[in-house]
Each structure stands twice: as structure tokens, then as C-alpha cells.
Protein backbone atom coordinates (compact mmCIF):
# COMPACT_ATOMS: atom_id res chain seq x y z
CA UNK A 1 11.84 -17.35 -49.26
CA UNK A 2 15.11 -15.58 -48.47
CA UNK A 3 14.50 -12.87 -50.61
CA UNK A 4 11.64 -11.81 -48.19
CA UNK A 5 14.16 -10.58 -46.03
CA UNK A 6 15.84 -7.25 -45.95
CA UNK A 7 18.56 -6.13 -44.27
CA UNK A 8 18.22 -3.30 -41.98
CA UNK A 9 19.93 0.03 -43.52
CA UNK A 10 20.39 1.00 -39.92
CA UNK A 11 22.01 -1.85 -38.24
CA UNK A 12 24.46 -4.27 -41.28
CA UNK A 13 23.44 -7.47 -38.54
CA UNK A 14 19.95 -7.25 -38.30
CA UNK A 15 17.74 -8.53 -40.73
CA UNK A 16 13.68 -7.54 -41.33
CA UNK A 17 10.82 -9.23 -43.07
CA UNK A 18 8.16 -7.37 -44.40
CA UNK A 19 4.44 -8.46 -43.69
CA UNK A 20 1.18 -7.16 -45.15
CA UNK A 21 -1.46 -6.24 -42.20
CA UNK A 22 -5.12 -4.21 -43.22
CA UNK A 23 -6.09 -1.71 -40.72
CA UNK A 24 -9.17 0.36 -40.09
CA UNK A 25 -9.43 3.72 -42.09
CA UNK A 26 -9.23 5.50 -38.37
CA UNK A 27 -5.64 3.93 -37.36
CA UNK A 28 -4.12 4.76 -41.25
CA UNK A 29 -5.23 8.23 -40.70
CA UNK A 30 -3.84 8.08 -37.66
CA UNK A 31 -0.25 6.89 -38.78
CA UNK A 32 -0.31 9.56 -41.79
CA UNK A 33 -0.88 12.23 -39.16
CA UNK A 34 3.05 11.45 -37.72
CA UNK A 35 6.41 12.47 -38.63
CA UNK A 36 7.91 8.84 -38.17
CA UNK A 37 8.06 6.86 -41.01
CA UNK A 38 5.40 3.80 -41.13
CA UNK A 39 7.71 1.19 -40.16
CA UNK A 40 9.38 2.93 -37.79
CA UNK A 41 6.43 3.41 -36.27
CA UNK A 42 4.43 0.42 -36.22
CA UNK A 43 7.68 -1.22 -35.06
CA UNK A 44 8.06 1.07 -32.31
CA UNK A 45 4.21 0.54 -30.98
CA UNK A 46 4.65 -3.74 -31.77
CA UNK A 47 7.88 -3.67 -29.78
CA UNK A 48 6.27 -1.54 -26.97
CA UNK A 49 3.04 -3.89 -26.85
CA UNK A 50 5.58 -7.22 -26.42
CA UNK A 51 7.87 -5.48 -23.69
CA UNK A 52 4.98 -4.25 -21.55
CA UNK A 53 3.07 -8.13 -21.96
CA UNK A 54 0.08 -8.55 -23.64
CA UNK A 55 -3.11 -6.80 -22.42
CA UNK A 56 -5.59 -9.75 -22.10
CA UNK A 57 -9.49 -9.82 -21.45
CA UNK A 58 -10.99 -11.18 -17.95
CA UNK A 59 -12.51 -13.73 -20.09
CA UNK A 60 -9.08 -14.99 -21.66
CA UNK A 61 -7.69 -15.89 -18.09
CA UNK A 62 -9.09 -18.83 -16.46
CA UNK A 63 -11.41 -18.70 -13.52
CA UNK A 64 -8.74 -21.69 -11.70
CA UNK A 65 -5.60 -18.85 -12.07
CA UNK A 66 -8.01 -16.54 -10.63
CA UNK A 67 -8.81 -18.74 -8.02
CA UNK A 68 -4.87 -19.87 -7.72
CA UNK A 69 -3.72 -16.29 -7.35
CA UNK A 70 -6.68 -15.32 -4.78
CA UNK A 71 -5.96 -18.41 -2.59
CA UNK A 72 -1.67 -17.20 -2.95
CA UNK A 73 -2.29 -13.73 -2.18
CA UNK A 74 -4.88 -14.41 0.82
CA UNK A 75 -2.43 -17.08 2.73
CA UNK A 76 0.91 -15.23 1.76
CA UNK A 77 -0.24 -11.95 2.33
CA UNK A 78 -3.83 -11.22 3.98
CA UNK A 79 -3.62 -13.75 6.63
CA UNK A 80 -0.72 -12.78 8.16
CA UNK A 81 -1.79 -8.80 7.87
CA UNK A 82 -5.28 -10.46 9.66
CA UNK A 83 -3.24 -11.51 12.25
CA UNK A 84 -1.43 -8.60 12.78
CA UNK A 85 -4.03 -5.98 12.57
CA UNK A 86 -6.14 -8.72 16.02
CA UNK A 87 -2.75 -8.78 17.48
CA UNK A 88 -2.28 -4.43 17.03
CA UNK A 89 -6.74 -4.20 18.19
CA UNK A 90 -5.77 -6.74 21.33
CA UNK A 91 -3.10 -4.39 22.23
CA UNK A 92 -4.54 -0.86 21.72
CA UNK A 93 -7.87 -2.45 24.08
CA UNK A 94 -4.87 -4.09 26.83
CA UNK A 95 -3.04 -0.39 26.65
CA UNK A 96 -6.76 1.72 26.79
CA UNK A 97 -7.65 -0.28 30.08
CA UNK A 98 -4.22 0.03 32.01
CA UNK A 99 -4.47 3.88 30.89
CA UNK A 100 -7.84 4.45 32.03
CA UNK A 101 -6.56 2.33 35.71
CA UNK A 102 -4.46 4.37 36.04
CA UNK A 103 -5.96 7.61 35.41
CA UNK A 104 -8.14 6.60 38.40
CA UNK A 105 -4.81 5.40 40.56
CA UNK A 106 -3.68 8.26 39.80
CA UNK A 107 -7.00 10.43 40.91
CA UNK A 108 -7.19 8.17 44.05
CA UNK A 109 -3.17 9.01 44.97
CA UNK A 110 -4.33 12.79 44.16
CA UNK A 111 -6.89 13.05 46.65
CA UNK A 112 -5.66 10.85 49.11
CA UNK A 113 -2.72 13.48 49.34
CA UNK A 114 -4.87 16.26 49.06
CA UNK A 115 -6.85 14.99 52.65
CA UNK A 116 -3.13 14.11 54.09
CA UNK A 117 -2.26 17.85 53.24
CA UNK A 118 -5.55 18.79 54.57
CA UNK A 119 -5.17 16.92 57.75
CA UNK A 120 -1.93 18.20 58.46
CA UNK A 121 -2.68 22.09 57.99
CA UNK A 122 -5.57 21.25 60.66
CA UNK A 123 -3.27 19.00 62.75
CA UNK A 124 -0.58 22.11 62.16
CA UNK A 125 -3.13 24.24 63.67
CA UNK A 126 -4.38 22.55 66.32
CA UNK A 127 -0.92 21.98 67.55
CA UNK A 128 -0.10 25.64 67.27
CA UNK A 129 -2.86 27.00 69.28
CA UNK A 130 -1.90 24.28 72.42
CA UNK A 131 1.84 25.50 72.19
CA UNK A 132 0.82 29.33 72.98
CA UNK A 133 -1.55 28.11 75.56
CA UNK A 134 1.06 27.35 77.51
């Protein structure tokens, strides 16, 4: 069995073991049509494929993880965001009503001192015309 193994001409320490795979025509091609040697490369793409995680099939994961991770995600994370967004909607319709009172305070102070201006300018009059009377 040992004599399987090979040591690595690039690192003294680490040791490889050959293995015999059949590919499609397509993917050989493929690998001819590089630079890198074989090995290098299909030890490149296998080490790639195991550091990024395995890329597995809706049907390989079980509907209870699904379930699991829905029911995790929707209490940790969509609830609270739920709450917020009422909370932010509550506020916005609280803030639009006191804006739109006072708009119309604000109106009602406006022409309340546009009559008191009025008034006066008539009063102002009135009171000038009885001073050079007499």
C-alpha cells in the first residue's frame, strides 16, 4: 500500500496518492486545452470545490432545515424589522397629522394678524381724522 504514495517534488513533507477517475470526452479536451499540468490542475479545481463547500441540490437538503432556517431567520431577523418598519409607519402618520395642524394653526395665526393689522390701519385712521378735527 505504501508504495501508492509519492512524495511531492515540490514540498520534501507532503506526500500524494495517485487515483484513477474517467471523465467525459468534453472535460479531457478541456484540460488538454491548458498550460497547467493535469495534476496541477485538477488539484487546483478539487481544492477550490472543498474550500468554497460543496454545491448541493434543493433536493439533497431536507425540507425540516429548510423549515429550521425559515422559522431562525423570520424570528431573529424579520420580526423585529416588522416591528420596526409599524413602529417607523405609526410615526410618519403621528408626524403627517401634527404637520398638517399646524399648517392650519399656522394659517389661522396668519389671518388673525392680518385682520389685527387691518383693524388697526382703520382704527389709525379713524383716530387721525378726529385729531385734526379739533
Amino acid at each position: 500500500m505504501s508504495s501508492n504514495f509519492v512524495k511531492s517534488k515540490e514540498k520534501e513533507s507532503e506526500i500524494t496518492k495517485g487515483i484513477a477517475i474517467r471523465i467525459t470526452s468534453d472535460l479531457y479536451d478541456k484540460i488538454k486545452q491548458h498550460d497547467i499540468p493535469r495534476n496541477d490542475l485538477i488539484t487546483e479545481a478539487l481544492t477550490k470545490y472543498f474550500n468554497n463547500g460543496f454545491e448541493t441540490n434543493d433536493e439533497d437538503i431536507p425540507i425540516e432545515i429548510y423549515e429550521e432556517i425559515y422559522s431562525t431567520l423570520h424570528n431573529t431577523e424579520i420580526s423585529p424589522l416588522k416591528k420596526q418598519l409599524t413602529h417607523a409607519q405609526q410615526t410618519i402618520k403621528m408626524l403627517d397629522t401634527q404637520n398638517t395642524e399646524l399648517k392650519k394653526d399656522k394659517q389661522f395665526l396668519m389671518d388673525h394678524c392680518d385682520n389685527l393689522i387691518e383693524t388697526f390701519q382703520k382704527q389709525k385712521k379713524q383716530t387721525f381724522w378726529k385729531r385734526k378735527r379739533k
